[in-house]
Structure formats: C-alpha cells, structure tokens
C-alpha atoms as a PDB file:
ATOM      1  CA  UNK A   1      32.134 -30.616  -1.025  1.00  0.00           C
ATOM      2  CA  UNK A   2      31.400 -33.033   1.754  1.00  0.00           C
ATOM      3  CA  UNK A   3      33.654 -35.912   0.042  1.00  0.00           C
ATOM      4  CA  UNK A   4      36.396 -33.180  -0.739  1.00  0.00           C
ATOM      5  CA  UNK A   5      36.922 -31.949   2.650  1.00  0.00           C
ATOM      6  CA  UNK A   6      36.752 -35.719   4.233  1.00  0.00           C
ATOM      7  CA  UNK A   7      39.543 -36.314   1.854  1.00  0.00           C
ATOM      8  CA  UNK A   8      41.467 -33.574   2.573  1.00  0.00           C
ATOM      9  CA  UNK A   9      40.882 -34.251   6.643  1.00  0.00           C
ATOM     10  CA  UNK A  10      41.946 -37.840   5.373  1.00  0.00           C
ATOM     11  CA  UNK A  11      44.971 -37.043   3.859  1.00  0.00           C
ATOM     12  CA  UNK A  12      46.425 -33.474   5.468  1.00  0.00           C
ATOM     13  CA  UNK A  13      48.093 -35.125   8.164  1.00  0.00           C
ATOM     14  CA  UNK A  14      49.956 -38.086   6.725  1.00  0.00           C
ATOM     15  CA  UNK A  15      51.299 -35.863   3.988  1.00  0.00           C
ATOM     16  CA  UNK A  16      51.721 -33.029   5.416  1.00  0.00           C
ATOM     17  CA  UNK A  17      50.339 -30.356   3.168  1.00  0.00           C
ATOM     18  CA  UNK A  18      48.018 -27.785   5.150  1.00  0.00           C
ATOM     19  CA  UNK A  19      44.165 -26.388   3.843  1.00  0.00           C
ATOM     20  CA  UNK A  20      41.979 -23.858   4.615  1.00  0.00           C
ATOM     21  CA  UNK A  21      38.278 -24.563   4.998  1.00  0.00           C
ATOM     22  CA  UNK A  22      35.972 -21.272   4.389  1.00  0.00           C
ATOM     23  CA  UNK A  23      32.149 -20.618   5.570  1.00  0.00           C
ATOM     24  CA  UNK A  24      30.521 -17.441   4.300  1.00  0.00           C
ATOM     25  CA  UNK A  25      26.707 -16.403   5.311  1.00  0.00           C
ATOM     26  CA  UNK A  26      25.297 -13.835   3.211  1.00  0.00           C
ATOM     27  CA  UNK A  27      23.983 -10.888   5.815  1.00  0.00           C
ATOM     28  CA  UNK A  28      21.038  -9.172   4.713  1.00  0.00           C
ATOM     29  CA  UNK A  29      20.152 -10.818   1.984  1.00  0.00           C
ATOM     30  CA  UNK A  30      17.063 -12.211   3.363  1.00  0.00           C
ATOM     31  CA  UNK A  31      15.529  -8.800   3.203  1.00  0.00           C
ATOM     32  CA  UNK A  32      16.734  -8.836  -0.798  1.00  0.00           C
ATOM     33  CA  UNK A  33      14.296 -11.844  -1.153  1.00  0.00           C
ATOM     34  CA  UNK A  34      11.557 -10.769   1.190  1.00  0.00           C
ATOM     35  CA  UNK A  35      11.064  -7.244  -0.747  1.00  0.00           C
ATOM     36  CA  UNK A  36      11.829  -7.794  -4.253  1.00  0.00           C
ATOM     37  CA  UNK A  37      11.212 -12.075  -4.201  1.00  0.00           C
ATOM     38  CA  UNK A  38      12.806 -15.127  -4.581  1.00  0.00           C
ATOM     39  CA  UNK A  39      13.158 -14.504  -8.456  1.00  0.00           C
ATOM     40  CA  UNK A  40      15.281 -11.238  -8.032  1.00  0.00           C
ATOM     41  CA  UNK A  41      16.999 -13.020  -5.094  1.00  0.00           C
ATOM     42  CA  UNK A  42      18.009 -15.189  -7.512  1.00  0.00           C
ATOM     43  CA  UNK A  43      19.848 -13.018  -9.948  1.00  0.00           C
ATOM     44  CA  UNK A  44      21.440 -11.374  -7.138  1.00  0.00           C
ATOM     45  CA  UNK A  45      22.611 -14.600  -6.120  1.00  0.00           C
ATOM     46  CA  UNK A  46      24.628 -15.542  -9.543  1.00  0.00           C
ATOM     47  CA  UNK A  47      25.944 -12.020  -9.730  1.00  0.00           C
ATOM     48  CA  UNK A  48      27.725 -13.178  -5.866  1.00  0.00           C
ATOM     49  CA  UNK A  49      28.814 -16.446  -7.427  1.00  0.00           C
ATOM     50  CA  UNK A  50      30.086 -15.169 -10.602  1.00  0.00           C
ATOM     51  CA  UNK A  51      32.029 -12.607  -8.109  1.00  0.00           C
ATOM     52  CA  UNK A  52      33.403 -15.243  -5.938  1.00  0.00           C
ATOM     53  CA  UNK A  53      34.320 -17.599  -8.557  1.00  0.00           C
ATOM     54  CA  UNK A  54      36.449 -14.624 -10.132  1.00  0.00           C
ATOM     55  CA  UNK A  55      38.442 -14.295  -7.113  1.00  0.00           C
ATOM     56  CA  UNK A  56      39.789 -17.721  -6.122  1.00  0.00           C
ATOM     57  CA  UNK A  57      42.203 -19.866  -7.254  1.00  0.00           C
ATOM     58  CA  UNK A  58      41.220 -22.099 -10.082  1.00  0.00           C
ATOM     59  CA  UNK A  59      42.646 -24.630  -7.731  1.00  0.00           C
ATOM     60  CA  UNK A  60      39.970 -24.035  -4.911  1.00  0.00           C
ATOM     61  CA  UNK A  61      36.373 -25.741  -4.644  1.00  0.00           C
ATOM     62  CA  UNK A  62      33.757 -23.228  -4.236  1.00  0.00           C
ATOM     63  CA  UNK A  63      30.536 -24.149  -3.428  1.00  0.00           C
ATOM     64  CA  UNK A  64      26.938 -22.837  -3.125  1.00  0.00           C
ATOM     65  CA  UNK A  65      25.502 -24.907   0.543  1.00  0.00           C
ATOM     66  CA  UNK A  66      21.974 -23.359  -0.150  1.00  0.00           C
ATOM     67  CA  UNK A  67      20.132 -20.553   0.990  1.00  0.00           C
ATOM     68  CA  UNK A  68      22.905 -17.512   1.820  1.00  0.00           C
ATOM     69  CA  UNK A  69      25.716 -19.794   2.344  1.00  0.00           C
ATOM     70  CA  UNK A  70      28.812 -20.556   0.592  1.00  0.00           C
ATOM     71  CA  UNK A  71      31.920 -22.845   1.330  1.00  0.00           C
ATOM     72  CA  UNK A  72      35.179 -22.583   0.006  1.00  0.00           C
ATOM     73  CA  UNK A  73      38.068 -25.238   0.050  1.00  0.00           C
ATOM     74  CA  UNK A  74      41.532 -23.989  -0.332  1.00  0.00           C
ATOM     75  CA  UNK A  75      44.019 -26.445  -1.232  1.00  0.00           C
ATOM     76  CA  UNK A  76      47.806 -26.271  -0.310  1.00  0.00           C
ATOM     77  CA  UNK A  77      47.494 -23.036   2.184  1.00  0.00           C
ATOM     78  CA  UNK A  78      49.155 -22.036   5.080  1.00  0.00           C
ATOM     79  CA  UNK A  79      47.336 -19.087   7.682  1.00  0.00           C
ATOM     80  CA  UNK A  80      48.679 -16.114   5.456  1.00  0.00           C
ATOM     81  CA  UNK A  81      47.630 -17.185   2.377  1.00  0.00           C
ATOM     82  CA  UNK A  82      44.183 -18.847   3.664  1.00  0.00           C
ATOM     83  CA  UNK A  83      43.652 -14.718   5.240  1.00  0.00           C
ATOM     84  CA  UNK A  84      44.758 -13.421   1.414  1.00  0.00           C
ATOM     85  CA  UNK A  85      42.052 -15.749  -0.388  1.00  0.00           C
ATOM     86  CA  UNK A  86      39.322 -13.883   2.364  1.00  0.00           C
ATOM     87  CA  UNK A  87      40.355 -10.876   2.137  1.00  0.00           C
ATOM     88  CA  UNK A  88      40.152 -11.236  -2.159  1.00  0.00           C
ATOM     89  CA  UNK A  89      36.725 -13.160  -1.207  1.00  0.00           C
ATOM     90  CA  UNK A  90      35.719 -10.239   0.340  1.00  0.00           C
ATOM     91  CA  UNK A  91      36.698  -7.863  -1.704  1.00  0.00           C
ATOM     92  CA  UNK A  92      34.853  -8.992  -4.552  1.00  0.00           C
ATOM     93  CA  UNK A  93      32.046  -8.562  -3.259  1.00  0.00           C
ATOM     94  CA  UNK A  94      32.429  -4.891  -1.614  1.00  0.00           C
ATOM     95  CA  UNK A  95      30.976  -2.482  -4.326  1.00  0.00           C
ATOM     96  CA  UNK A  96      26.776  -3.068  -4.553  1.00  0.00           C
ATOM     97  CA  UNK A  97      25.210  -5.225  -6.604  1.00  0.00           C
ATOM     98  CA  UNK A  98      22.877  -3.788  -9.373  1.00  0.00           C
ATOM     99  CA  UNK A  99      19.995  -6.015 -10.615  1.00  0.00           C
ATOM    100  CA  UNK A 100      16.340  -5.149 -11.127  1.00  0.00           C
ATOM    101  CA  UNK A 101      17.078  -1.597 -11.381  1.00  0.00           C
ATOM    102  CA  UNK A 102      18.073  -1.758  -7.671  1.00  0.00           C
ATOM    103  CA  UNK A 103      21.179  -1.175  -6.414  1.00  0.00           C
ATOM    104  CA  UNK A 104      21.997  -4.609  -3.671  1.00  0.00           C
ATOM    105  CA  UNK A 105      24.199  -3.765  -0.419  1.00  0.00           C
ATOM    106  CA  UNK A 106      25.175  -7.575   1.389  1.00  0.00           C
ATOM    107  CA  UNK A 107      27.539  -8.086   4.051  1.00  0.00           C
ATOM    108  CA  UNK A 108      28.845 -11.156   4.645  1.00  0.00           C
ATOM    109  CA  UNK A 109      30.541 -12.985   8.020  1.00  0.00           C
ATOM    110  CA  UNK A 110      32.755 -15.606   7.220  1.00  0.00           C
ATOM    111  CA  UNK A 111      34.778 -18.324   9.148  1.00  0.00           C
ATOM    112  CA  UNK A 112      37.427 -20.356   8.544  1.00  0.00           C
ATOM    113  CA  UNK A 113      39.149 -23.601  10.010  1.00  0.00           C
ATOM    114  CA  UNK A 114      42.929 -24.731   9.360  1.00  0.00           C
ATOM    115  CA  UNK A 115      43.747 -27.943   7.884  1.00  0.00           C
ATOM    116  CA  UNK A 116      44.506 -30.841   9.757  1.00  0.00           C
ATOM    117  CA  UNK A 117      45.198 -27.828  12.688  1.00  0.00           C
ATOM    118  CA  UNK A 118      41.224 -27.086  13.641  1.00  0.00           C
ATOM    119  CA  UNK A 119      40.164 -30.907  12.759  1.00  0.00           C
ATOM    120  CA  UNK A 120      41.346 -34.319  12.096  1.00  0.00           C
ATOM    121  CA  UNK A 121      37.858 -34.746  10.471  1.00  0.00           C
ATOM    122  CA  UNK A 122      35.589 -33.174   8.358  1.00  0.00           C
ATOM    123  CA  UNK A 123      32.705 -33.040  11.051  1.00  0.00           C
ATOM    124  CA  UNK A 124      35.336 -31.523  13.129  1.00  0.00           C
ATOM    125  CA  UNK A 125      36.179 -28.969  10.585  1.00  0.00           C
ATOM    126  CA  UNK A 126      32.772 -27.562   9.812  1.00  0.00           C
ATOM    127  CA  UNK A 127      32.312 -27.140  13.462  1.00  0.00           C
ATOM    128  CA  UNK A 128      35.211 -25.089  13.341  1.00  0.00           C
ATOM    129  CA  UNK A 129      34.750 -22.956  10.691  1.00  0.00           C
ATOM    130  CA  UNK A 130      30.477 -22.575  11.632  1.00  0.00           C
ATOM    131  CA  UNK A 131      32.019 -21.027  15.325  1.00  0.00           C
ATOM    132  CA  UNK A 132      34.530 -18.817  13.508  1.00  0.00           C
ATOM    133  CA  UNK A 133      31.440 -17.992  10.794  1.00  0.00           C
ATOM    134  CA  UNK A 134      29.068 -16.798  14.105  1.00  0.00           C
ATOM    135  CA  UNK A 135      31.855 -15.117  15.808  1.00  0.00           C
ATOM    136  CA  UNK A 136      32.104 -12.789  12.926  1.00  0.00           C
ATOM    137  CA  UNK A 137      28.566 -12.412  12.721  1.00  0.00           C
ATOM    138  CA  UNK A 138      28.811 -10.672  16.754  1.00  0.00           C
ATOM    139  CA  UNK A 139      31.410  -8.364  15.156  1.00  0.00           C
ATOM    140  CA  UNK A 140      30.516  -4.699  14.827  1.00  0.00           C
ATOM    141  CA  UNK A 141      33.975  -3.778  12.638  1.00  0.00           C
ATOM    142  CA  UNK A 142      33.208  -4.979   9.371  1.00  0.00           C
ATOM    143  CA  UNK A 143      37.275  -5.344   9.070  1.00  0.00           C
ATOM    144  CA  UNK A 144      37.666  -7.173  12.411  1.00  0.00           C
ATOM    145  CA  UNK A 145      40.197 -10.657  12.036  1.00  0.00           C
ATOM    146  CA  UNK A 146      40.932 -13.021  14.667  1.00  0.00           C
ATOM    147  CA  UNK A 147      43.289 -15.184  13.981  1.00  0.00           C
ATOM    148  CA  UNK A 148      43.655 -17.486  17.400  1.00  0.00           C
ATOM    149  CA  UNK A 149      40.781 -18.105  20.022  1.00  0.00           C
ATOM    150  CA  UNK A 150      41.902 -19.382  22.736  1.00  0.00           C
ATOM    151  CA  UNK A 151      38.067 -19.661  24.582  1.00  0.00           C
ATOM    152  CA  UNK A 152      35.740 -22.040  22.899  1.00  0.00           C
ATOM    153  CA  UNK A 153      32.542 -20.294  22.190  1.00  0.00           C
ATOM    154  CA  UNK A 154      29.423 -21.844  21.782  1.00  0.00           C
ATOM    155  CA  UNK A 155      27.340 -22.005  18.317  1.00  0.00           C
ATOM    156  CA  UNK A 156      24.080 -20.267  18.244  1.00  0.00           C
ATOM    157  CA  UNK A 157      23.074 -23.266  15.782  1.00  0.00           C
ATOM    158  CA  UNK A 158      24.059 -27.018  16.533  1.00  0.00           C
ATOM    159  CA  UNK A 159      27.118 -26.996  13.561  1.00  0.00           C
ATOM    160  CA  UNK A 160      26.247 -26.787   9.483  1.00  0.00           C
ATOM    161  CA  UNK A 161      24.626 -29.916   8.892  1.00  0.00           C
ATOM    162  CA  UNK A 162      26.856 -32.608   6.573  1.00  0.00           C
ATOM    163  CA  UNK A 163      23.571 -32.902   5.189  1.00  0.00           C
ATOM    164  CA  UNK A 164      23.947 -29.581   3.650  1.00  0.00           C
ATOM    165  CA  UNK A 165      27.653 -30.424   2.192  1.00  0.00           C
ATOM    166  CA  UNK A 166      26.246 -33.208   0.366  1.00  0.00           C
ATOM    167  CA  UNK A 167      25.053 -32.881  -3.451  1.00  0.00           C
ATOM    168  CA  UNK A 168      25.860 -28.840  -3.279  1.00  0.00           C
ATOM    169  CA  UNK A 169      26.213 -26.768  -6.133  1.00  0.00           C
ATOM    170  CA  UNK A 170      29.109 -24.711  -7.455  1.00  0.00           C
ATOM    171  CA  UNK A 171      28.242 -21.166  -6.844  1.00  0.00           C
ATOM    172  CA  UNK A 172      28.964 -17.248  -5.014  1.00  0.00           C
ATOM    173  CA  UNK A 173      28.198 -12.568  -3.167  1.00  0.00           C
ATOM    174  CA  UNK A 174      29.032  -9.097  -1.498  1.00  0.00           C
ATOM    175  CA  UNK A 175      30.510  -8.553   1.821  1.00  0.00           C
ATOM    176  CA  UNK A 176      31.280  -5.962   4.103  1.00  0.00           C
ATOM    177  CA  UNK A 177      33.654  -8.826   5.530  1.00  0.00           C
ATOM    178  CA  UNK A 178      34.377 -10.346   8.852  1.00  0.00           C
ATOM    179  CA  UNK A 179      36.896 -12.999   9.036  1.00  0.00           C
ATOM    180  CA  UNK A 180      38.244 -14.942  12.168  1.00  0.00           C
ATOM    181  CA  UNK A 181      40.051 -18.260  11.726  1.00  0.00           C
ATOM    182  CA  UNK A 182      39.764 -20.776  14.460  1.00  0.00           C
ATOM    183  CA  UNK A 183      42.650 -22.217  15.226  1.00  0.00           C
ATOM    184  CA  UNK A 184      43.147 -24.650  18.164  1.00  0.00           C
ATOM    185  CA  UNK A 185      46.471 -25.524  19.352  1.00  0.00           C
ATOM    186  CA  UNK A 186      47.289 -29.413  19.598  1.00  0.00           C
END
C-alpha cells in the first residue's frame, strides 16, 4: 500500500489525474475480541473484508493495515466520486454481522485525503486522512460528512505509522459510517 500511494503522490501532480486516499477504524470491535476472542474476532474480520472487497472498484487497492484498520486507494477520483466509494464502503457494512451464533454490530469512522490536493507525499497523505479518520471518530451523527476543514486539528495519535503501510495484507467490515475528507486549499 505504502509503495502504491508514494507512487500515486509521485505521479498525481505531473499528470494530472486526481485520487482518493481512505482510512477506516473499526469501532467496537475490540469488545468483539475481548468477549468472544481473537479466534471469533477473526471470522468477523473476513466477513468485513469480504464486504468491503464487494463494494469497490476492481480498480481500487484495499488493504487490511492490522488490527481494526483498513486503507483504501481509489484511483482516478475526483471529491464526488471519492464520497460515492464511502458511502458504498459504508454501506456494506451497515446490516450486523452473524458469526458464532452471535449477531456483530461495528461502526466504523473513516477519513479520507484528496490526491495531490491534501499531500504532495505519501507521509503527507496519511496524515491527512488519520486527522479526517479521528475527526469522525468525535462525531455523534453516524451520517455526519465534512467535506472542507478549514482549522487544522490536532491527532490524538502522532499519524498511522508508514511502518504499518508496509507488507499489509489485502483485506475488509461494518459501519455505522462517519466520513469527512480533508481537504486543504493550496
């Protein structure tokens, strides 16, 4: 994912084609793992990715980061359709999840940064998206979108690690969905 998105950072602005970088962080799924274990966690977490995968484009990398956390890169996107692919992300994942005889409510925040708009760099792009990702995560209307931010707000966590990006795995899960999209005037 990590070489992907440096590419596309690399590339957006000399050829002009735009992108849409996508974090997602599973809410409440720790509590899936921490009263039915990792092993049911688990199952609940390839019934997310086999929902996510079914709603992007074939053309998009999808991408399991660890833990509760997915990234998505859209390719060839402007705002409206980069707000269409989270909205379908999000929908996939609205009716509960069923496994182990137990029936799986997640939400999930997610945040997204515009390419080359929000970043000339894939560092710069994470950033982006991890602010947008915790803004959601201080929303209280799961249907809340915020499109432009004109305050920077400050990251309850340092940025999503590049670490992280490196070596994922292709993957997906359920949201009651918040979505704002950074986007920083240049």
């Amino acid at each position: 994912m990590l070489k992907a998105l440096a590419a596309v950072a690399a590339s957006s602005r000399s050829d002009g084609r735009k992108h849409a970088f996508l974090l997602m962080d599973l809410n409440n799924f720790k509590r899936v793992n921490d009263l039915q274990g990792h092993a049911l966690g688990d199952r609940v977490l390839q019934v997310i990715a086999r929902r996510l995968r079914s709603s992007v484009r074939p053309t998009d990398l999808l991408a399991r980061l660890g833990g509760d956390e997915f990234a998505l890169l859209c390719y060839d996107v402007n705002r409206d359709t980069a707000l269409a692919i989270a909205r379908r992300f999000s929908e996939s994942l609205e009716s509960e999840i069923q496994v182990g005889g137990h029936s799986h409510k997640i939400g999930a925040s997610i945040g997204a940064a515009l390419i080359p708009d929000d970043g000339s760099d894939a560092e710069e792009i994470i950033h982006h998206a991890d602010l947008a990702m915790y803004r959601a995560k201080a929303k209280t209307d799961p249907r809340s979108y915020s499109l432009n931010q004109k305050r920077p707000v400050r990251s309850k966590r340092a940025g999503l690690s590049q670490d992280r990006l490196r070596g994922v795995q292709t993957s997906g899960r359920k949201a009651s969905f918040w979505l704002h999209l950074w986007h920083q005037r240049h």
